[in-house]
PDB file of N, CA and C in Angstrom:
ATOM      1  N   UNK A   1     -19.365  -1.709   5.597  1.00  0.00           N
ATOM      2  CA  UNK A   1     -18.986  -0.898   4.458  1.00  0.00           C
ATOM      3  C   UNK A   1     -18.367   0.398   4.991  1.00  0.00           C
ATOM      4  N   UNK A   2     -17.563   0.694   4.306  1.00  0.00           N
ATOM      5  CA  UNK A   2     -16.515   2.191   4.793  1.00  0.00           C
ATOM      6  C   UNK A   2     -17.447   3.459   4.306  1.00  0.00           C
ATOM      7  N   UNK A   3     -17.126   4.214   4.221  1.00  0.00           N
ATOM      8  CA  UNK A   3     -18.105   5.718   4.183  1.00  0.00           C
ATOM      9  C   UNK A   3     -17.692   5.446   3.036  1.00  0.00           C
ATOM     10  N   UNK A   4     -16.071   5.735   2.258  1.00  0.00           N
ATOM     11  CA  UNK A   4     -15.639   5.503   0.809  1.00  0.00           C
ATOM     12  C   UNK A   4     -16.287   4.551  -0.086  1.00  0.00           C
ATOM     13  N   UNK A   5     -16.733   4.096   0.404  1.00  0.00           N
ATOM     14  CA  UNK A   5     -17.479   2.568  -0.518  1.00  0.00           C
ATOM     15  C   UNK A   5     -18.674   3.046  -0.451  1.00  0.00           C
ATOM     16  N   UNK A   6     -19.278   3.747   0.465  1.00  0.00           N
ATOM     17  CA  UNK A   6     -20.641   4.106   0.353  1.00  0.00           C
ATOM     18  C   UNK A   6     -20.483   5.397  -0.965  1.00  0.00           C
ATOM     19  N   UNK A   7     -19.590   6.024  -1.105  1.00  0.00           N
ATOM     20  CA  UNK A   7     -19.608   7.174  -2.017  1.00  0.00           C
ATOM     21  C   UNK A   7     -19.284   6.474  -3.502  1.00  0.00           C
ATOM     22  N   UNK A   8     -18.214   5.820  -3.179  1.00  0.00           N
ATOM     23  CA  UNK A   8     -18.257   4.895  -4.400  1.00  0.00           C
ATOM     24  C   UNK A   8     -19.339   4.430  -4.863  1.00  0.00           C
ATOM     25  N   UNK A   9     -20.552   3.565  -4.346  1.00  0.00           N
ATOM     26  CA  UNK A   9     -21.708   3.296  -4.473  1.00  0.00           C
ATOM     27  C   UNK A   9     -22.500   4.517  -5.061  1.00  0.00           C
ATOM     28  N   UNK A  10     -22.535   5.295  -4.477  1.00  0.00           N
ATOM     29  CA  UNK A  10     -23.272   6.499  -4.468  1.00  0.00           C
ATOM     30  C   UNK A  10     -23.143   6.889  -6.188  1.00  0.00           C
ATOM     31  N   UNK A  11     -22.098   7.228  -6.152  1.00  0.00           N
ATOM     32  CA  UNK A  11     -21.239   8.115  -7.383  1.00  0.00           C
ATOM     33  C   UNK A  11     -21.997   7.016  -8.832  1.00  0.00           C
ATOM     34  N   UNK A  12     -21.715   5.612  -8.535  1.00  0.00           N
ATOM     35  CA  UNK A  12     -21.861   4.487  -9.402  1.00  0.00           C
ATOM     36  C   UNK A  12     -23.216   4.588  -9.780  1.00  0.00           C
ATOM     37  N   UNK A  13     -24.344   4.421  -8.519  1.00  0.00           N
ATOM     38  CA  UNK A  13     -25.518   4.799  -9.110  1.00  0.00           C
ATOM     39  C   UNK A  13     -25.878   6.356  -9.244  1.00  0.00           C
ATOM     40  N   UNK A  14     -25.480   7.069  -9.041  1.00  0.00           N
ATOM     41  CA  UNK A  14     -25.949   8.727  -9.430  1.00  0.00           C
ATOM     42  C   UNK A  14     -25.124   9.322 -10.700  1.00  0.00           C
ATOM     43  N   UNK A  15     -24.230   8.344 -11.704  1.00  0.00           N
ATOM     44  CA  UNK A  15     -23.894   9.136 -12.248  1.00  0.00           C
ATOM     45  C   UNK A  15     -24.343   8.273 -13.717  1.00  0.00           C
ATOM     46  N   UNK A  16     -25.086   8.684 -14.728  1.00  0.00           N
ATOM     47  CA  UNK A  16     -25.672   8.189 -15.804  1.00  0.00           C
ATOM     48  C   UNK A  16     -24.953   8.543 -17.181  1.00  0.00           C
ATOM     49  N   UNK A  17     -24.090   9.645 -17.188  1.00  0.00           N
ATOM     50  CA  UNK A  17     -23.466  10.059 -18.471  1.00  0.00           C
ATOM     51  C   UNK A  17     -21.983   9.424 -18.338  1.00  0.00           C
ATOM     52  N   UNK A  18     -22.001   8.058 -17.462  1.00  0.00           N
ATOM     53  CA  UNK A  18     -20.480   7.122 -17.865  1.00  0.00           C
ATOM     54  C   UNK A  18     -21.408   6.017 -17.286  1.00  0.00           C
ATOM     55  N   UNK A  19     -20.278   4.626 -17.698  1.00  0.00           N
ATOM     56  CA  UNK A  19     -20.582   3.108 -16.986  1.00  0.00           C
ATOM     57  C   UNK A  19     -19.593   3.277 -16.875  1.00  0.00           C
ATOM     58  N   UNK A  20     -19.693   3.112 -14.920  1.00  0.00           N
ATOM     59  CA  UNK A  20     -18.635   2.670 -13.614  1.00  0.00           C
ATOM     60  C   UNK A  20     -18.508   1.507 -13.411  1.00  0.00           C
ATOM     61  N   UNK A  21     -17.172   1.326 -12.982  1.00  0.00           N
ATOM     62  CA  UNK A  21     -17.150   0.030 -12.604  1.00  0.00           C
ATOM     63  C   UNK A  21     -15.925   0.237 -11.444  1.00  0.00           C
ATOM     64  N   UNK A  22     -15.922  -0.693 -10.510  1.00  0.00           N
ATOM     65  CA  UNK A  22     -15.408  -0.408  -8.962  1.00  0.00           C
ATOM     66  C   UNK A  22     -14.231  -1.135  -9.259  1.00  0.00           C
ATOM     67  N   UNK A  23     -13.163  -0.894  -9.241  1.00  0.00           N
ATOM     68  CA  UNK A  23     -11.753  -1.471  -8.867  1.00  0.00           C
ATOM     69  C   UNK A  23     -11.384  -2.039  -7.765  1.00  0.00           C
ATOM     70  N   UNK A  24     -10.996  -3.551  -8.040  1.00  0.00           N
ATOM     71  CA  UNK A  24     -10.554  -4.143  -6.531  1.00  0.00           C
ATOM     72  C   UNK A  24      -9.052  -4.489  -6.580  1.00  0.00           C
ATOM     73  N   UNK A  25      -7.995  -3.307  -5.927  1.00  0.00           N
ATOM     74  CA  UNK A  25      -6.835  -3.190  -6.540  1.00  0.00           C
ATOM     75  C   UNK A  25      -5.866  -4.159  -5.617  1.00  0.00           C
ATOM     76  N   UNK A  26      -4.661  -4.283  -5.716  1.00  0.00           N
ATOM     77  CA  UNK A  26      -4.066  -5.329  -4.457  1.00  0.00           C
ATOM     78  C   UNK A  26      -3.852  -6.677  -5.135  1.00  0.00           C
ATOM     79  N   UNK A  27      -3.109  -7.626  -4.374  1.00  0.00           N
ATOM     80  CA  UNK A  27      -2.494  -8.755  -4.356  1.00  0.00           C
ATOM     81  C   UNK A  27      -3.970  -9.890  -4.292  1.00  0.00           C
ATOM     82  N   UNK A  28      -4.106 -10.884  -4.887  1.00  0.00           N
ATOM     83  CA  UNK A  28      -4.941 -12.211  -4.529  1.00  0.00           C
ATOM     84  C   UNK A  28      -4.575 -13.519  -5.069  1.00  0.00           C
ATOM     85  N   UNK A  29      -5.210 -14.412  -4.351  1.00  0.00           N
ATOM     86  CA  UNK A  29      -4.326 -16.010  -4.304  1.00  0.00           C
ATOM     87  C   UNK A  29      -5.272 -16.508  -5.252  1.00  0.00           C
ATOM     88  N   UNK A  30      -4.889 -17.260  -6.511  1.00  0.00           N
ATOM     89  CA  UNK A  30      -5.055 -18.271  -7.372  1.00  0.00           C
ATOM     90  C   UNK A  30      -4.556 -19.497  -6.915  1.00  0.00           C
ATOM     91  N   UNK A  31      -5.612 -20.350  -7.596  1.00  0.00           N
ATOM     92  CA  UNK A  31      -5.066 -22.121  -7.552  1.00  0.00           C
ATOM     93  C   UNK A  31      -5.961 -23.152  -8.004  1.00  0.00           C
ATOM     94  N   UNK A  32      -6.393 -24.145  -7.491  1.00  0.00           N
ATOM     95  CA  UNK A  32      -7.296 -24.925  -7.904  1.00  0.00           C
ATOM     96  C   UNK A  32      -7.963 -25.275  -6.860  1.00  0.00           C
ATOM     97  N   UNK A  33      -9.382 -25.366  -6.988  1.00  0.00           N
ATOM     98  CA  UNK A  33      -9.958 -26.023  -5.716  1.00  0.00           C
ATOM     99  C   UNK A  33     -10.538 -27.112  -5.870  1.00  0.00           C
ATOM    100  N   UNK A  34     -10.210 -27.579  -4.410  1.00  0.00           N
ATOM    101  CA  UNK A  34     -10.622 -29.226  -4.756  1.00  0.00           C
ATOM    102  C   UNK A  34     -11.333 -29.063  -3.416  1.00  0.00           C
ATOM    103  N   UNK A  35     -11.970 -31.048  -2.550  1.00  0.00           N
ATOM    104  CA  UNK A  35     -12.868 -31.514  -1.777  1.00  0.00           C
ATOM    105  C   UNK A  35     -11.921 -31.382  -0.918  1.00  0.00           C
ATOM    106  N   UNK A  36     -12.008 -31.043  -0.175  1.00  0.00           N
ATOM    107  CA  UNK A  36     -10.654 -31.937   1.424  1.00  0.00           C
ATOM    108  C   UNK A  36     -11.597 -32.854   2.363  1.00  0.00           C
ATOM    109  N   UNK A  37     -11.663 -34.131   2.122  1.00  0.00           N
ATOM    110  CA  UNK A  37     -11.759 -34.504   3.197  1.00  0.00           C
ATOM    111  C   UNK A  37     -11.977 -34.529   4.537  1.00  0.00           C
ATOM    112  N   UNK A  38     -10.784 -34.130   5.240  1.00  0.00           N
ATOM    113  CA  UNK A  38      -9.817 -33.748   6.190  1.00  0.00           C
ATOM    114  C   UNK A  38     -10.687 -32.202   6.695  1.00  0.00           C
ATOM    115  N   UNK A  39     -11.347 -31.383   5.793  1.00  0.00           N
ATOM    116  CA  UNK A  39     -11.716 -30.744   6.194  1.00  0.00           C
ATOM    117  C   UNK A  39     -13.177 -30.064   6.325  1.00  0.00           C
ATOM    118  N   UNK A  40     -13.507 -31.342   5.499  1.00  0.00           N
ATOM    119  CA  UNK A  40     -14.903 -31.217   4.980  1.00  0.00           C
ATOM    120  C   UNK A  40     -15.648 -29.889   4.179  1.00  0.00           C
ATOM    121  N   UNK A  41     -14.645 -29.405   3.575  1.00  0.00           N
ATOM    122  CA  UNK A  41     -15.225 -28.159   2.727  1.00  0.00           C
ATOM    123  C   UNK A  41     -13.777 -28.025   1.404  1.00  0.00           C
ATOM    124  N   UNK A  42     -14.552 -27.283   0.585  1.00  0.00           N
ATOM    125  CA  UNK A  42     -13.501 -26.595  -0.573  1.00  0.00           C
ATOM    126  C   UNK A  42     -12.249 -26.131  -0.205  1.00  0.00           C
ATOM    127  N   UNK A  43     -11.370 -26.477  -0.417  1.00  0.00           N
ATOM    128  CA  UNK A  43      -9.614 -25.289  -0.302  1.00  0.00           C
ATOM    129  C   UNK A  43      -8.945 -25.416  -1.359  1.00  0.00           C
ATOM    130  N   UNK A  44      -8.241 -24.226  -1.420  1.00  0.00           N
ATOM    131  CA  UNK A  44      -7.472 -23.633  -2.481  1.00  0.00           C
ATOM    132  C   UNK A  44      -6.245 -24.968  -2.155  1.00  0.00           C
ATOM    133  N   UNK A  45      -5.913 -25.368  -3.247  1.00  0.00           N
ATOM    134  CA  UNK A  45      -4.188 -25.493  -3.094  1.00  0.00           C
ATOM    135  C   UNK A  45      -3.554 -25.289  -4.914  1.00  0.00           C
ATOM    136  N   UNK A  46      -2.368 -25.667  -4.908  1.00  0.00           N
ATOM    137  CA  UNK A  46      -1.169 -24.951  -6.035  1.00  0.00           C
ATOM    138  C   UNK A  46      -1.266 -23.246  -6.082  1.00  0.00           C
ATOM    139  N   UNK A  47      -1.557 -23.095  -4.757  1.00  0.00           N
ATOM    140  CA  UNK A  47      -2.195 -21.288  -4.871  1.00  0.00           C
ATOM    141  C   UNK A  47      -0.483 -20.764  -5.356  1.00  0.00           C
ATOM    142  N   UNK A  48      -0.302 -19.721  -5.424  1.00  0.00           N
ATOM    143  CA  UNK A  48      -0.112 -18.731  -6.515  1.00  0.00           C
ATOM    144  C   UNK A  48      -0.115 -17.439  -5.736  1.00  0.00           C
ATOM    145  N   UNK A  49       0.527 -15.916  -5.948  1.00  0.00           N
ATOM    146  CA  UNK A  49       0.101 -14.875  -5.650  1.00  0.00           C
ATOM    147  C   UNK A  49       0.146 -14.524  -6.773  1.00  0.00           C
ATOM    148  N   UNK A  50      -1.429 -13.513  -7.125  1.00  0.00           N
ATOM    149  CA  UNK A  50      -1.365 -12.845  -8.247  1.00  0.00           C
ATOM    150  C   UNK A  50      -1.659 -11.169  -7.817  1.00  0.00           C
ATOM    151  N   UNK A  51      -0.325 -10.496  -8.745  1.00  0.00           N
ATOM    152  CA  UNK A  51      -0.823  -9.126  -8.388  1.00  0.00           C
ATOM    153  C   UNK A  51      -1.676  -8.748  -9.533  1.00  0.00           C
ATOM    154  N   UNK A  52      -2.784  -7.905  -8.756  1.00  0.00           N
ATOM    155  CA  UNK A  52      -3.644  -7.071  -9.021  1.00  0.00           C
ATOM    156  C   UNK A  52      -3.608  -5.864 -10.093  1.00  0.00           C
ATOM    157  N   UNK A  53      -3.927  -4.953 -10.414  1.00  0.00           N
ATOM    158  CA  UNK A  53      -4.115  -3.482 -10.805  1.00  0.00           C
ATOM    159  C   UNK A  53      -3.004  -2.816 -10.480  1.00  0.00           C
ATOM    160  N   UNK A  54      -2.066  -1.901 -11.089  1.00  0.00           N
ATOM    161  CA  UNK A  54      -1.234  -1.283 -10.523  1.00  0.00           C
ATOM    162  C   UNK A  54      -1.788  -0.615  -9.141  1.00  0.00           C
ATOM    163  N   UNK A  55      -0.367  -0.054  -8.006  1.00  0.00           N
ATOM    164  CA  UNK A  55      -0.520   0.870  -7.637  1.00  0.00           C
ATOM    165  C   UNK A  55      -0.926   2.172  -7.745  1.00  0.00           C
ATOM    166  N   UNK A  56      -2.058   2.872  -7.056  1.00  0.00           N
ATOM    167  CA  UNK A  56      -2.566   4.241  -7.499  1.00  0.00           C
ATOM    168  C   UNK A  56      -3.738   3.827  -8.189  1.00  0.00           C
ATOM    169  N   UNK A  57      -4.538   3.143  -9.001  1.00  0.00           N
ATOM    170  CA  UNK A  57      -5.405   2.710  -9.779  1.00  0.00           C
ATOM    171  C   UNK A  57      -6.435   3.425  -9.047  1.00  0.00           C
ATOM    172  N   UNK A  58      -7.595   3.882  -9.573  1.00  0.00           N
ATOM    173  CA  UNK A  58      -8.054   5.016  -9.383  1.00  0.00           C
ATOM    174  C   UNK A  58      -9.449   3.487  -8.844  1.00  0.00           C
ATOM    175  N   UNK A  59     -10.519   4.127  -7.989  1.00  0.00           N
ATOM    176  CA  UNK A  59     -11.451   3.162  -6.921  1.00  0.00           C
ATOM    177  C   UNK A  59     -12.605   2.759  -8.361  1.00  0.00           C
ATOM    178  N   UNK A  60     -12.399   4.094  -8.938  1.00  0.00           N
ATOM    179  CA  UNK A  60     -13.649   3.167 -10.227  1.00  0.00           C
ATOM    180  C   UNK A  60     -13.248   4.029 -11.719  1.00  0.00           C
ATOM    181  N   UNK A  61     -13.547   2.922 -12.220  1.00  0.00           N
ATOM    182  CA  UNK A  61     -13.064   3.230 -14.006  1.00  0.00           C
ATOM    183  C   UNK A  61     -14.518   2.870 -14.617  1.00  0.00           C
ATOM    184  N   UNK A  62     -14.090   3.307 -16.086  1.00  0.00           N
ATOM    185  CA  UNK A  62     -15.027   3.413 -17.169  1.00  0.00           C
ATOM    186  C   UNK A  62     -15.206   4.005 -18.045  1.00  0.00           C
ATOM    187  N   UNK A  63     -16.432   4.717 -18.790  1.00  0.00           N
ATOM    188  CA  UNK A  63     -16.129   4.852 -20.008  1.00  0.00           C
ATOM    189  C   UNK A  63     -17.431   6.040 -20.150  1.00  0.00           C
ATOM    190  N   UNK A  64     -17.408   7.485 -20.579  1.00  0.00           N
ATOM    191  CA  UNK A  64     -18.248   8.528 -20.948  1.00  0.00           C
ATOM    192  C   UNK A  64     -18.911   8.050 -21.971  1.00  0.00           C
ATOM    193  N   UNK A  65     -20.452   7.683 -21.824  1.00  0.00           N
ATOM    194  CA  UNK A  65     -21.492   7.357 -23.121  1.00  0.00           C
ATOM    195  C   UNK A  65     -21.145   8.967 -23.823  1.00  0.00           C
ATOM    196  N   UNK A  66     -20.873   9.768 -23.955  1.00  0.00           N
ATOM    197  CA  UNK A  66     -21.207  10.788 -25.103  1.00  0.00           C
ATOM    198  C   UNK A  66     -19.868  10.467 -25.701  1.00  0.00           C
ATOM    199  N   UNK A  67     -18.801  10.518 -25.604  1.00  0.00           N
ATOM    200  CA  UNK A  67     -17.833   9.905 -26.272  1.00  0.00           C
ATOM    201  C   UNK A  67     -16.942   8.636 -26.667  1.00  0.00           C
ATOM    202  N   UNK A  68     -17.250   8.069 -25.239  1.00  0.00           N
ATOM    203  CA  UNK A  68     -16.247   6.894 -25.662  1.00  0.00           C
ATOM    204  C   UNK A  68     -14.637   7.081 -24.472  1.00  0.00           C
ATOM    205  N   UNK A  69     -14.581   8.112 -24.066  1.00  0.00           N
ATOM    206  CA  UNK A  69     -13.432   8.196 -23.243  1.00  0.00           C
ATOM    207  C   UNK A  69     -13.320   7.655 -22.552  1.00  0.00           C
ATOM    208  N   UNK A  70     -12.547   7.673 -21.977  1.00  0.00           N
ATOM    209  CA  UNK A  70     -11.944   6.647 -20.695  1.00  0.00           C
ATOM    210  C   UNK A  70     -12.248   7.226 -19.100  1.00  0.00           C
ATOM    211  N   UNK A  71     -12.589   7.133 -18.379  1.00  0.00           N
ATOM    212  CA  UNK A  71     -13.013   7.561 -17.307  1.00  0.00           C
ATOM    213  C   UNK A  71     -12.380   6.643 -16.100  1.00  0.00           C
ATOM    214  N   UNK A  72     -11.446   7.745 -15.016  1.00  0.00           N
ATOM    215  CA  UNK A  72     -11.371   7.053 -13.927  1.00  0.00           C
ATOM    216  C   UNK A  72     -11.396   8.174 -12.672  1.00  0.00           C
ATOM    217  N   UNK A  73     -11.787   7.389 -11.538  1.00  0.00           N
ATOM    218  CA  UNK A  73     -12.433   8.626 -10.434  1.00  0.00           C
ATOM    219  C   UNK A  73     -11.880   7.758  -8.872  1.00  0.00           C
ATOM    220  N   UNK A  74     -10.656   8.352  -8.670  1.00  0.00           N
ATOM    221  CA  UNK A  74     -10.342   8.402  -6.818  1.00  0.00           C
ATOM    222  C   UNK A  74     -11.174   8.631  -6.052  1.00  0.00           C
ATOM    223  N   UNK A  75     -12.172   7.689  -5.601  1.00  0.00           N
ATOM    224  CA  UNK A  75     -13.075   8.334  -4.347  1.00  0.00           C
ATOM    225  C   UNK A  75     -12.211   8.462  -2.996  1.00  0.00           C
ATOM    226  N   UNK A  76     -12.846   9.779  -2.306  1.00  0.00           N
ATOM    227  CA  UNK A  76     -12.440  10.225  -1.149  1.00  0.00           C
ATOM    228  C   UNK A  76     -13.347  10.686  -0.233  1.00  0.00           C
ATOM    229  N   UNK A  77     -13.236  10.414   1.003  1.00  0.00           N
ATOM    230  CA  UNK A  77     -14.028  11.244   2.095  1.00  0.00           C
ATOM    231  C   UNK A  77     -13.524  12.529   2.036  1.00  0.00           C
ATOM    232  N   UNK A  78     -14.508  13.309   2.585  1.00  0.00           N
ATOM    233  CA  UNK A  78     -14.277  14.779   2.780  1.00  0.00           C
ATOM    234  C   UNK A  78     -12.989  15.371   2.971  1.00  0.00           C
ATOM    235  N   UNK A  79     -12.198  14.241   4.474  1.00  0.00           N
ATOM    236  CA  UNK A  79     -10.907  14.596   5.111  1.00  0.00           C
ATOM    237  C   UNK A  79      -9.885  13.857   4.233  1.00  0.00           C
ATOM    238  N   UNK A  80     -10.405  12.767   3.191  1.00  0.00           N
ATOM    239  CA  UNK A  80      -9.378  11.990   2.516  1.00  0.00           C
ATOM    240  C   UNK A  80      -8.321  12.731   1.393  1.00  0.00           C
ATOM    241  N   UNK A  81      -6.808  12.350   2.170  1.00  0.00           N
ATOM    242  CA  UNK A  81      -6.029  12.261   1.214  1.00  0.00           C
ATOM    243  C   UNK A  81      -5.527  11.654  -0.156  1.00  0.00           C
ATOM    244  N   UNK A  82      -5.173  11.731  -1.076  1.00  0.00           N
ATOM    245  CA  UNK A  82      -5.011  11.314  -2.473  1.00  0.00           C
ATOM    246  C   UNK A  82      -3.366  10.696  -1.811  1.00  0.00           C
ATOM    247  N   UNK A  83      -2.853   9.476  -2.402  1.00  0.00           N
ATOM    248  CA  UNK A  83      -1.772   9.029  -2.235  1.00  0.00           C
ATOM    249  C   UNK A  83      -0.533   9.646  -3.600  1.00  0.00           C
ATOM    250  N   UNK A  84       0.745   9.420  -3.037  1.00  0.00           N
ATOM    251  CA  UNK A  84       1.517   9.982  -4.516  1.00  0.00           C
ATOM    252  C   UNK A  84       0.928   9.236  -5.579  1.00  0.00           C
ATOM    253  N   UNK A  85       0.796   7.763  -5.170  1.00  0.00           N
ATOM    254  CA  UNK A  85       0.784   6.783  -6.169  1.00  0.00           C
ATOM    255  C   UNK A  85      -0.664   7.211  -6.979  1.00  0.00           C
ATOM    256  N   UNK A  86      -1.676   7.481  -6.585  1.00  0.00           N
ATOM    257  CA  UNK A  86      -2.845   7.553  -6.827  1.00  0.00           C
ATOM    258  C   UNK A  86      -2.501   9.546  -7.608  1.00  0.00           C
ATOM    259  N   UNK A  87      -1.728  10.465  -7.115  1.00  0.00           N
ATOM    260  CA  UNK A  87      -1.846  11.481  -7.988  1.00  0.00           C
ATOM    261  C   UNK A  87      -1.083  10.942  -8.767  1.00  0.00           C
ATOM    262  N   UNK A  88      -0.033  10.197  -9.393  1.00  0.00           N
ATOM    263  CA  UNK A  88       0.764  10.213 -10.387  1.00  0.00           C
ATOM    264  C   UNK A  88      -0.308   9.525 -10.945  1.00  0.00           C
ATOM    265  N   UNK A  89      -1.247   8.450 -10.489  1.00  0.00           N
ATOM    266  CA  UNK A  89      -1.998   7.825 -11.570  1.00  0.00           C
ATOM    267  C   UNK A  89      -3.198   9.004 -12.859  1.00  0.00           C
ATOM    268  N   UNK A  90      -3.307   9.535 -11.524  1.00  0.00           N
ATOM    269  CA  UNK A  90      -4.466  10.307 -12.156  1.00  0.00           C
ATOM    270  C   UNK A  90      -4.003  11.316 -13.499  1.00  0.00           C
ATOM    271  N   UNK A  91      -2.717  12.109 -13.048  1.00  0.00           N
ATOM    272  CA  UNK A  91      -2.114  12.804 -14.245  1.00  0.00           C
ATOM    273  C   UNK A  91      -1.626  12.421 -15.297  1.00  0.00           C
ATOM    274  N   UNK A  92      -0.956  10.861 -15.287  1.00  0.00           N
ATOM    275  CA  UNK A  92      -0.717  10.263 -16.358  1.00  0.00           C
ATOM    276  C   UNK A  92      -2.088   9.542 -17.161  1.00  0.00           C
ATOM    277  N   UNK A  93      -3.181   9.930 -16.499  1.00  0.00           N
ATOM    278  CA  UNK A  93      -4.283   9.213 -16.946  1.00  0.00           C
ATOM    279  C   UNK A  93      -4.827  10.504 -18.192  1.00  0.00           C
ATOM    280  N   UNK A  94      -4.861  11.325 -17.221  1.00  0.00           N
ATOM    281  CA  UNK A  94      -4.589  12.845 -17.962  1.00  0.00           C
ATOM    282  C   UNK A  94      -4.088  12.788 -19.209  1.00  0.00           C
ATOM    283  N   UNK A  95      -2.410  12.767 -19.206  1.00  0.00           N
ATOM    284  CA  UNK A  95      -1.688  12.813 -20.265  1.00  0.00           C
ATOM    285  C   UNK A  95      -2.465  12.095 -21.279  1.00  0.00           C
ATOM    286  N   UNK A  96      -2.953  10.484 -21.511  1.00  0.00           N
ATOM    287  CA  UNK A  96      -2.931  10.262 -22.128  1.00  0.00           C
ATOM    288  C   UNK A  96      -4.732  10.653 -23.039  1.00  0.00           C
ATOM    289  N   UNK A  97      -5.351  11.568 -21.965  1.00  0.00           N
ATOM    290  CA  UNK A  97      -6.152  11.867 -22.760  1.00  0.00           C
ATOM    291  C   UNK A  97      -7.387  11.517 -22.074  1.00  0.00           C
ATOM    292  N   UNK A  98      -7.491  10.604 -21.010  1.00  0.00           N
ATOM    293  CA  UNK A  98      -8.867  10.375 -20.132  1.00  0.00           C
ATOM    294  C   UNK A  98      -9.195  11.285 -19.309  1.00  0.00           C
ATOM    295  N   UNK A  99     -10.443  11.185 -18.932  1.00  0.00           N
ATOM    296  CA  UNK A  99     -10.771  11.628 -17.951  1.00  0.00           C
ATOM    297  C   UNK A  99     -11.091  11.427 -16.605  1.00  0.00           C
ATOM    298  N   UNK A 100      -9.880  11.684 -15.576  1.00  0.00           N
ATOM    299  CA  UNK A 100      -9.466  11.253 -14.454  1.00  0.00           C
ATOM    300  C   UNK A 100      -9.683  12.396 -13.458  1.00  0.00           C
ATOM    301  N   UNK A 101      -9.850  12.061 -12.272  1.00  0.00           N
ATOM    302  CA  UNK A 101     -10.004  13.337 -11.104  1.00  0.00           C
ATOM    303  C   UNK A 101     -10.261  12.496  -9.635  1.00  0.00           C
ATOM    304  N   UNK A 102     -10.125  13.179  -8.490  1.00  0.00           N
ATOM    305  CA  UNK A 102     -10.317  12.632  -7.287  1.00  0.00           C
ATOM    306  C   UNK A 102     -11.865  13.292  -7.063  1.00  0.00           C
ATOM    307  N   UNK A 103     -12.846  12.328  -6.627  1.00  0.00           N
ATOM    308  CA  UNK A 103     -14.182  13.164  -6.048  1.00  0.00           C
ATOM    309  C   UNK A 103     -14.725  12.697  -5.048  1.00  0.00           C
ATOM    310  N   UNK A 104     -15.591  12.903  -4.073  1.00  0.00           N
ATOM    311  CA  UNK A 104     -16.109  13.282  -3.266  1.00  0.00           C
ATOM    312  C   UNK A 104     -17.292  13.075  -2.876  1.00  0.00           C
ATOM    313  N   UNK A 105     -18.041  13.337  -3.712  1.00  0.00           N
ATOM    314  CA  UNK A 105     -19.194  13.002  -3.469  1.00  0.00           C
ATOM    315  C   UNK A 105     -19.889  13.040  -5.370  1.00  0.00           C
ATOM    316  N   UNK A 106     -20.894  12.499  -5.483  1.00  0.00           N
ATOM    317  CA  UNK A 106     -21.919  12.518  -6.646  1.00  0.00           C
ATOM    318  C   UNK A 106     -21.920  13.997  -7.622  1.00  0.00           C
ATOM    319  N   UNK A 107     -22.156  14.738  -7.409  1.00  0.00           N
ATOM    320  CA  UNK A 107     -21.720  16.004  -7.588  1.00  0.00           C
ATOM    321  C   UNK A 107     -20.424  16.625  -8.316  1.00  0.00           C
ATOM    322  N   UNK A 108     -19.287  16.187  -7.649  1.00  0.00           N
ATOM    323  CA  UNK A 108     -18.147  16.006  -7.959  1.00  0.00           C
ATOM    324  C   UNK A 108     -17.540  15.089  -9.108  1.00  0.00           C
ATOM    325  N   UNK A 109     -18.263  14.112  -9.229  1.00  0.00           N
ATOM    326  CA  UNK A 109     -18.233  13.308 -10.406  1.00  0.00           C
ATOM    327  C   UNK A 109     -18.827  13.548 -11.421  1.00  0.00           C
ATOM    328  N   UNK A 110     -20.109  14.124 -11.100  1.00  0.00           N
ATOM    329  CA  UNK A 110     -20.856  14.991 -12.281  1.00  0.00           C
ATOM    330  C   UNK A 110     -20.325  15.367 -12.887  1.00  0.00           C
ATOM    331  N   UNK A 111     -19.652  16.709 -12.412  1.00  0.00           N
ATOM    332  CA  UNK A 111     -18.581  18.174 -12.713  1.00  0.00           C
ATOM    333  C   UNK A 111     -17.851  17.233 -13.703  1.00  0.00           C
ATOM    334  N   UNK A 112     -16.874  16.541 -12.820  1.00  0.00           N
ATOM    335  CA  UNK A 112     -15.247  16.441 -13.725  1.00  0.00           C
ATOM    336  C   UNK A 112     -15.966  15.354 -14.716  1.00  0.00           C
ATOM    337  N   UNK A 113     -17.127  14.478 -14.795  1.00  0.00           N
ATOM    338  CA  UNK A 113     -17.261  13.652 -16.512  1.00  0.00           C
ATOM    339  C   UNK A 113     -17.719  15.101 -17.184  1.00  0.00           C
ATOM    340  N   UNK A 114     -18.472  15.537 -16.610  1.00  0.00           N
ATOM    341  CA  UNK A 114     -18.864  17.062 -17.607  1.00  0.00           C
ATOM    342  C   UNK A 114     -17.974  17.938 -18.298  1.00  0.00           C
ATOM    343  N   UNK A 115     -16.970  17.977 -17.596  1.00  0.00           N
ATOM    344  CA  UNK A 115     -15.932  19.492 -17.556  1.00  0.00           C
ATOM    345  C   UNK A 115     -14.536  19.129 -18.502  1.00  0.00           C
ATOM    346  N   UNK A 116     -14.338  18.006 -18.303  1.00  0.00           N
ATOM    347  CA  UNK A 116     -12.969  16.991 -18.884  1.00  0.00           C
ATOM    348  C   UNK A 116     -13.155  16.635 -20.609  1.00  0.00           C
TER     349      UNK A 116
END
């Protein structure tokens, strides 16, 4: 597990005034699975690439129990940078009225569901 995934974790269980949920953003293969023989276990075939979540999609989304808003949160290590893709996400997340921010640690997530 990466330090980021550990904060992600962290944030998910320490924060009680939203339900988180972890984003798994990126490209993955669809198809059908069948027996192989030949290989003696399950394999994909008619696979498929399916894209994922946009670019920038923030590491966990969800939803503020006191209102109903929309909640999404960029986790970062201490030294971690925010990508363009990931600030344009966050401000247009903004615009439309959620509550979006990059954080850090537990604390940090507190603040911005509190403050937003």
């Amino acid at each position: 597990m990466t330090e980021e995934h550990g904060i992600q974790n962290q944030i998910r269980a320490g924060v009680a005034q939203a339900v988180l949920f972890r984003s798994n953003a990126g490209d993955f293969w669809q198809g059908r699975l069948v027996y192989s023989r030949e290989f003696k276990q399950t394999v994909l075939i008619n696979i498929r690439r399916v894209e994922g979540l946009p670019k920038g999609f923030a590491d966990l989304f969800g939803v503020r129990l006191s209102d109903g808003k929309a909640v999404f949160i960029e986790v970062k290590t201490a030294g971690g940078k925010a990508s363009d893709d990931q600030k344009k996400f966050i401000k247009k997340m903004r615009e439309f009225g959620a509550v979006a921010g990059i954080c850090r640690s537990v604390d940090e997530a507190l603040k911005l569901i509190s403050n937003q």
